[in-house]
Protein backbone atom coordinates (compact mmCIF):
# COMPACT_ATOMS: atom_id res chain seq x y z
CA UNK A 1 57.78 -29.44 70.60
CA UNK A 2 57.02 -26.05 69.22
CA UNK A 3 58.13 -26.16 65.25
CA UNK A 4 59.98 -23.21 64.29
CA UNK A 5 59.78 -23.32 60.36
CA UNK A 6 62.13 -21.42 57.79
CA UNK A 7 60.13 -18.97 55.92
CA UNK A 8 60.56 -17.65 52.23
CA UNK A 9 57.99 -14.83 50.63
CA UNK A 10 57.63 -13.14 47.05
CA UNK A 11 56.73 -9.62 47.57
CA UNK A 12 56.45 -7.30 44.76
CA UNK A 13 55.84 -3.68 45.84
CA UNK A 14 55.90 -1.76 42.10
CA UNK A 15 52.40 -0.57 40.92
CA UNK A 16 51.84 1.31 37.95
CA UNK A 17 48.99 4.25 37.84
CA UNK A 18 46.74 2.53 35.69
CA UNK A 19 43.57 1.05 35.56
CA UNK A 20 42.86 -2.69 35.53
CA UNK A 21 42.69 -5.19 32.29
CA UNK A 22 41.24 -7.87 31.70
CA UNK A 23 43.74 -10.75 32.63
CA UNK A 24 46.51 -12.92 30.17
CA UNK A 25 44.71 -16.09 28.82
CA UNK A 26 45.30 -19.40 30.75
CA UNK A 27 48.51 -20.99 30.88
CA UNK A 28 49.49 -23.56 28.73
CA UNK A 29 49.67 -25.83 31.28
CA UNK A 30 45.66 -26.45 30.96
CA UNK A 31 46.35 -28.28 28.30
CA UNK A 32 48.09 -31.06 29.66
CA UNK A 33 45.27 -32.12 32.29
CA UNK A 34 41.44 -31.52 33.44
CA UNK A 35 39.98 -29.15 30.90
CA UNK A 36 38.75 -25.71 31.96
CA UNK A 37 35.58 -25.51 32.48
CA UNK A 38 33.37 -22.09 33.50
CA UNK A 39 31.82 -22.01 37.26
CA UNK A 40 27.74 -22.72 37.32
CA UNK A 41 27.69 -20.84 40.25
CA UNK A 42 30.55 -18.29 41.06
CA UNK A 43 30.90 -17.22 44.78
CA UNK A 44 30.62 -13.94 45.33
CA UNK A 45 33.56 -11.70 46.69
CA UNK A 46 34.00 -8.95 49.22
CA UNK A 47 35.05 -5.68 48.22
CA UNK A 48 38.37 -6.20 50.07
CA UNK A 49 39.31 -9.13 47.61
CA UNK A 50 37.97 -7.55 44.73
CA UNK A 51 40.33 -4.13 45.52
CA UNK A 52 43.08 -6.80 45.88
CA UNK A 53 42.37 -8.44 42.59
CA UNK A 54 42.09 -4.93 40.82
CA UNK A 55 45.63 -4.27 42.67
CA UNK A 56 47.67 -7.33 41.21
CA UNK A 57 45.75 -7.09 37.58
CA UNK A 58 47.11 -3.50 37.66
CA UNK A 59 50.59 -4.66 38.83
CA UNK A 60 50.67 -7.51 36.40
CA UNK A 61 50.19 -5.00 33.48
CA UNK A 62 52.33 -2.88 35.23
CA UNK A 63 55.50 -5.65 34.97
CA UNK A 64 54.72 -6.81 32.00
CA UNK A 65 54.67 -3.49 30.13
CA UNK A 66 58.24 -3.06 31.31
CA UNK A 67 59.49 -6.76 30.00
CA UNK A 68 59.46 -8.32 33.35
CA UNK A 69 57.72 -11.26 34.36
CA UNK A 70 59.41 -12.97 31.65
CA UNK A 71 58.65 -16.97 30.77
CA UNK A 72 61.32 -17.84 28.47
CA UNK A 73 63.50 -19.17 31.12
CA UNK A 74 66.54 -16.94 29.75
CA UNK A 75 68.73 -16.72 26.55
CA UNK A 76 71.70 -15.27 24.80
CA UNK A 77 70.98 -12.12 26.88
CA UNK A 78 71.42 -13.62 30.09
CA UNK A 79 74.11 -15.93 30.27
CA UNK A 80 76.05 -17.30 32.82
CA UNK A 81 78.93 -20.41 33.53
CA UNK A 82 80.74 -22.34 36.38
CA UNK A 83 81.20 -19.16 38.58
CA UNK A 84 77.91 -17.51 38.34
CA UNK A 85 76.31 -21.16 39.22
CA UNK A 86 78.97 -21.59 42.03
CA UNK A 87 77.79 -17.83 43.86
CA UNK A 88 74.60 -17.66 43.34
CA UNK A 89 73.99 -21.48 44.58
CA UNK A 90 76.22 -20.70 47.55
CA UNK A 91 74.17 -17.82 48.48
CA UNK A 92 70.38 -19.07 47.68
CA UNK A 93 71.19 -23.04 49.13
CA UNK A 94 72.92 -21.83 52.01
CA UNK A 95 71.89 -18.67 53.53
CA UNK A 96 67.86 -17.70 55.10
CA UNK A 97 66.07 -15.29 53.69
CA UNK A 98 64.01 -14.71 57.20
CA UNK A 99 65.57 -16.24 60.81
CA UNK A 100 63.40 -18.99 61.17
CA UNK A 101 60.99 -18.53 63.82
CA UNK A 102 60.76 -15.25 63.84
CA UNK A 103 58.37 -13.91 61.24
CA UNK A 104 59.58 -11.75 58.85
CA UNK A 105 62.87 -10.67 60.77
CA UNK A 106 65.53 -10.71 58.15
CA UNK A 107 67.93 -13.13 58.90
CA UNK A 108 71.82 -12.89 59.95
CA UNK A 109 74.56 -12.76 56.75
CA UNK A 110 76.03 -16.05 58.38
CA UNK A 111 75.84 -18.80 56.24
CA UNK A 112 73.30 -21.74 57.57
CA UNK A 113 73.51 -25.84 56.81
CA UNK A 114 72.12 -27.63 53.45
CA UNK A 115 68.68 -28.33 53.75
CA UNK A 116 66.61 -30.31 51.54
CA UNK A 117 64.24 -33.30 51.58
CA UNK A 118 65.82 -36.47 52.16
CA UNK A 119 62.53 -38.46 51.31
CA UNK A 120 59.67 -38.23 48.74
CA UNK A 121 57.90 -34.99 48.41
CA UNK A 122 54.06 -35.29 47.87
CA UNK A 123 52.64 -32.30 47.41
CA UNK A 124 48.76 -31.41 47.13
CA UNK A 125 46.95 -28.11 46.33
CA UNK A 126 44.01 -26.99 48.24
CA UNK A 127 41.33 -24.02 47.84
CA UNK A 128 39.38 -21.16 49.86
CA UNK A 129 35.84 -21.59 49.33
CA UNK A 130 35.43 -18.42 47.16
CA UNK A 131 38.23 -19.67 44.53
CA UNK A 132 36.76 -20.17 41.29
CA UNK A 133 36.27 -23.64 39.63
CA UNK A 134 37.78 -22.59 36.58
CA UNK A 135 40.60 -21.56 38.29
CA UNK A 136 41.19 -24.36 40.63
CA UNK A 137 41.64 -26.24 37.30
CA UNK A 138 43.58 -24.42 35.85
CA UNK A 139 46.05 -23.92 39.12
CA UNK A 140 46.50 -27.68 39.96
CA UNK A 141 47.13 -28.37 36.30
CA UNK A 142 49.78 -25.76 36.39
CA UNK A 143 51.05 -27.66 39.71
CA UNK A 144 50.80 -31.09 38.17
CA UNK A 145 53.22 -30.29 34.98
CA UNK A 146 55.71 -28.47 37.69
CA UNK A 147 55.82 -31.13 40.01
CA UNK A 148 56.86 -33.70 37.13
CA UNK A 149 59.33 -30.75 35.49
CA UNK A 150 61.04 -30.89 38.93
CA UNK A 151 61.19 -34.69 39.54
CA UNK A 152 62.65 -34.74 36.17
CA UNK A 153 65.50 -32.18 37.17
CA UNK A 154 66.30 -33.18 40.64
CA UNK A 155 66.22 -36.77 40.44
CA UNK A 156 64.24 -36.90 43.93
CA UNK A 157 60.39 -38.43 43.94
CA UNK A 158 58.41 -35.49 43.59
CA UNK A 159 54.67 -36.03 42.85
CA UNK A 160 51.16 -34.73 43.10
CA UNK A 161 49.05 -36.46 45.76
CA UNK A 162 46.23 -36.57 47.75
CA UNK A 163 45.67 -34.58 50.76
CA UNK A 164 45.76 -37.65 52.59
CA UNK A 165 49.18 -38.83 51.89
CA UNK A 166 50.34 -35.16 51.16
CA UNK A 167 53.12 -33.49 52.93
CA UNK A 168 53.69 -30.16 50.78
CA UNK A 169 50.42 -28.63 50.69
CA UNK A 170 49.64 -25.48 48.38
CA UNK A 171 47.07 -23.27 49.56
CA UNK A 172 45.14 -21.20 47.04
CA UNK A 173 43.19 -18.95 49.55
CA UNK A 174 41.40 -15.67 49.21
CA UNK A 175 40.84 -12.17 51.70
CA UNK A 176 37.86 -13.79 52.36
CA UNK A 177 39.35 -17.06 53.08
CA UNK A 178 41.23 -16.06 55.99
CA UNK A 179 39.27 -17.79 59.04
CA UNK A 180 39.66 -21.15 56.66
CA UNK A 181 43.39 -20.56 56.03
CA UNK A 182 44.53 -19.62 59.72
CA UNK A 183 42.30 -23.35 60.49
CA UNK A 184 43.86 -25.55 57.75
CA UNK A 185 46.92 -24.50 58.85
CA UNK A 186 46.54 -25.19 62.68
CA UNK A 187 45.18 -28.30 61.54
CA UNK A 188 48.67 -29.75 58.85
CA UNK A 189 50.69 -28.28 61.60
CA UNK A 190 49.01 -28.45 65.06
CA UNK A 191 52.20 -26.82 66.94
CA UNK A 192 53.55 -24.46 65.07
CA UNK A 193 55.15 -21.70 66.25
CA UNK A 194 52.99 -18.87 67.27
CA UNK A 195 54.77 -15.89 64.66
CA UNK A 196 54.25 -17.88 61.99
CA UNK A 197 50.83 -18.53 62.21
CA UNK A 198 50.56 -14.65 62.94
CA UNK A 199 52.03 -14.00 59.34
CA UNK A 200 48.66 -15.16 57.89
CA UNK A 201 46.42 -13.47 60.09
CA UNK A 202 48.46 -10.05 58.58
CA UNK A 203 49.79 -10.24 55.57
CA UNK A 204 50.40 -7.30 53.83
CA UNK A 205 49.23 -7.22 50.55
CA UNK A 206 52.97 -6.64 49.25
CA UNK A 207 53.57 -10.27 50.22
CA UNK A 208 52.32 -12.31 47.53
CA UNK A 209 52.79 -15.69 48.36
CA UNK A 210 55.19 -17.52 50.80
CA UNK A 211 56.36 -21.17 51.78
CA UNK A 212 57.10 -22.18 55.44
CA UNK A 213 59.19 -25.57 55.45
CA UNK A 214 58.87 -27.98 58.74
CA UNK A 215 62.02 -30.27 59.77
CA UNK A 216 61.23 -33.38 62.35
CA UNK A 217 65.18 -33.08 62.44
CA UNK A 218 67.93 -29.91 61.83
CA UNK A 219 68.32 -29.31 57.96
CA UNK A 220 66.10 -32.38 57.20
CA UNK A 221 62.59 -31.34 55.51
CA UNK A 222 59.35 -33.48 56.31
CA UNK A 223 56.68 -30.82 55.52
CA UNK A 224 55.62 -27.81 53.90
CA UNK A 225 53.14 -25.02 53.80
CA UNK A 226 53.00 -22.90 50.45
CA UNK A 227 50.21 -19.72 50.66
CA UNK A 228 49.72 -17.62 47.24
CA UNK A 229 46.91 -15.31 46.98
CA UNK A 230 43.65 -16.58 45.20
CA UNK A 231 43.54 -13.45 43.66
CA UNK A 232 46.78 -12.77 41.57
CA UNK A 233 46.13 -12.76 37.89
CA UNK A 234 46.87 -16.19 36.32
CA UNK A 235 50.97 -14.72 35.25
CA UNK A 236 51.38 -14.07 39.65
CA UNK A 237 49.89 -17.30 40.35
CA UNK A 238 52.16 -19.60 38.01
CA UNK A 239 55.12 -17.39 39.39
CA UNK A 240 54.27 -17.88 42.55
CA UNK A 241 53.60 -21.38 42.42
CA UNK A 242 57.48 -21.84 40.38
CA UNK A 243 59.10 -19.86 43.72
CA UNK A 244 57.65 -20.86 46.78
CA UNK A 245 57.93 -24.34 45.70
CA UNK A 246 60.98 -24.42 44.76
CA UNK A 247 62.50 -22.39 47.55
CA UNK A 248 60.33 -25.07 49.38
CA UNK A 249 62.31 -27.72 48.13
CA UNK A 250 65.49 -25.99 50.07
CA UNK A 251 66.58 -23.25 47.74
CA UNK A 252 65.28 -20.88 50.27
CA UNK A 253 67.09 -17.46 49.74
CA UNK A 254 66.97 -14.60 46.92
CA UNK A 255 70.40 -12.97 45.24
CA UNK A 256 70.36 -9.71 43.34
CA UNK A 257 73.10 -11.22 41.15
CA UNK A 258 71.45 -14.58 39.92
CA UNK A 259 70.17 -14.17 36.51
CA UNK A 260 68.10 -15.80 34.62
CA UNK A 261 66.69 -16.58 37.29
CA UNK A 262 63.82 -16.54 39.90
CA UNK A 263 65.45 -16.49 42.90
CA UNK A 264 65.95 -12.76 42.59
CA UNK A 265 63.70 -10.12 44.06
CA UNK A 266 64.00 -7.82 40.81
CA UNK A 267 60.84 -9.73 39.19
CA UNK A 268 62.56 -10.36 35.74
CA UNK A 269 61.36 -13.95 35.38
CA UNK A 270 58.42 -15.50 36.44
CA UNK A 271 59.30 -19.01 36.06
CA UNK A 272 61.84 -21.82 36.67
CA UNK A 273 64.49 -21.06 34.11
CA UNK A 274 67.60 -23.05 32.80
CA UNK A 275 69.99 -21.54 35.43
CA UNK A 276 67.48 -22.74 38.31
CA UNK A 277 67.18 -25.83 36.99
CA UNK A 278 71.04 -25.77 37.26
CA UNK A 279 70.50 -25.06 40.86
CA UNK A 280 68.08 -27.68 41.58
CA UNK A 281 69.65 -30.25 40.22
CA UNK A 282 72.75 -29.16 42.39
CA UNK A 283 70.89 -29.50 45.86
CA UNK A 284 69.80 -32.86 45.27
CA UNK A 285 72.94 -34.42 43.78
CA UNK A 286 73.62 -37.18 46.07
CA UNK A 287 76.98 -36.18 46.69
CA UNK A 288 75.77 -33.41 49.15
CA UNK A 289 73.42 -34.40 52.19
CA UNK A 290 71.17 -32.24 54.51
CA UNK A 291 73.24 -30.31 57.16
CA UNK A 292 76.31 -30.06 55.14
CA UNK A 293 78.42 -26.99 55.72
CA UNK A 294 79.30 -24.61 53.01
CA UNK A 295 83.16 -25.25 53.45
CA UNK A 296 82.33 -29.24 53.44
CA UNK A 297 80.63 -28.48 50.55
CA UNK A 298 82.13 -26.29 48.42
CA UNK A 299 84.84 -28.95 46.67
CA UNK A 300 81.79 -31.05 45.88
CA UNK A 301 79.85 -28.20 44.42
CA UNK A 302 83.30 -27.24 42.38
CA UNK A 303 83.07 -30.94 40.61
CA UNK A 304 79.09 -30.87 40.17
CA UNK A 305 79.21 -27.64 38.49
CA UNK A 306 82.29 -28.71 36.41
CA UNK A 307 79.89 -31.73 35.44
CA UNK A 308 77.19 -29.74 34.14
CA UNK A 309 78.44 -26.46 32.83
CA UNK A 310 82.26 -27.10 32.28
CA UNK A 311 85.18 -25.32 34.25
């Protein structure tokens, strides 16, 4: 059987006409695990990766200096209640951002099923050979506190593993990385489907990061694949660690009108925020299942909202 996975990217395409800083310090998130500690040997990089690192450090800056890529997951200037939640769940839990297996072909405005993992999520984080020490600490730190953040919200066994037992792996890979990406791949998912596979082999550099998300049945999640360029600043990397795993976890689609939020393509936030959390906790409340239909489910999500926000 040929897998056809559902697909969801982060693609920012704004770059200011400026040159490259020097990047944010390291996220806070260091401090809860494995110290940082400098490379005794860095690897050298091509001039491909090194344009592309110039590229996001300039579109970082870029962001920032026009108060996006915000971290404070929200407040009195973005609020929302019961209907907000209601929309913009209906439209990031149940509709596809791409048609699954079929690359980067938007998909249809018809609403799909539920989907979600119905057992444990074990997720792992893996490096290119040119990725930095320091910052292969600092990245599965970052994934360690967001793995127990989100076990915390959903309810569902979400944990950091080891590659062994793993079945959401996060792939830190550079340009030069490529042949090693396109093989670790083949290898966590021997058949899958041909244009996905091709997405890695040419992704344009306005595709930051993206999560592909396996079912061994319809709506039912078993595995997952989660790419994000090696080198984004440390600000893109968090973010696009937060996104792709979350839409990984079945929150697979972006709405203009959800605020705060990250599930939006306008690049306000760059991290899980009270309103997603919201949403999370939503998709996993065992009063909905995998494969549910949005008119099944919309009396249930009327009461869980009502539970958590009020009427």
């Amino acid at each position: 059987m040929r897998l056809r996975p559902l697909l969801a990217v982060s693609a920012l395409a704004l770059l200011a006409a400026c040159e490259p800083a020097p990047p944010p310090p390291p996220a806070a998130a260091e401090d809860a695990g494995v110290p940082v500690r400098p490379d005794p040997d860095p690897v050298r990089r091509s001039d491909e990766s090194r344009a592309l690192a110039a590229y996001y450090t300039r579109l970082q800056q870029d962001l920032l200096a026009r108060g996006l890529l915000r971290t404070d997951g929200g407040g009195p200037d973005t609020p929302y209640g019961a209907r907000e939640i209601l929309e913009n769940f209906e439209r990031i839990a149940f509709y596809d951002e791409y048609a699954r297996g079929a690359g980067l072909t938007r998909a249809s405005f018809a609403p799909s099923r539920l989907k979600r993992w119905p057992g444990p999520v074990r997720m792992t984080m893996e490096f290119g050979a040119t990725v930095p020490l320091a910052q292969r600490t600092r990245d599965e730190n970052e994934l360690r506190a967001y793995a127990a953040r989100l076990a915390r919200v959903t309810g569902h066994p979400i944990s950091v593993s080891d590659p062994a037992r793993a079945n959401f792996h996060v792939l830190v890979m550079g340009e030069d990385d490529r042949p090693e990406t396109i093989r670790r791949i083949r290898e966590l998912v021997p058949n899958i489907d041909t244009d996905a596979l091709d997405i890695f082999r040419r992704l344009p550099r306005a595709i930051h990061c993206l999560v592909l998300a396996f079912a061994d049945e319809p709506d039912h999640y078993t595995r997952a694949i989660a790419f994000i360029r090696a080198e984004h600043p440390d600000l893109l990397r968090r973010s696009c660690i937060h996104e792709e795993v979350a839409q990984g976890l079945g929150l697979s689609n972006d709405s203009p009108r959800a605020r705060p939020s990250i599930f939006n393509d306008d690049d306000e936030f760059a991290l899980l925020t009270s309103h997603d959390e919201v949403l999370l906790r939503m998709l996993y409340d065992p009063r909905l299942s995998p494969g549910m239909r949005l008119e099944e489910a919309r009396p249930i999500l009327r009461e869980i909202v009502a539970e958590l926000v009020g009427s």
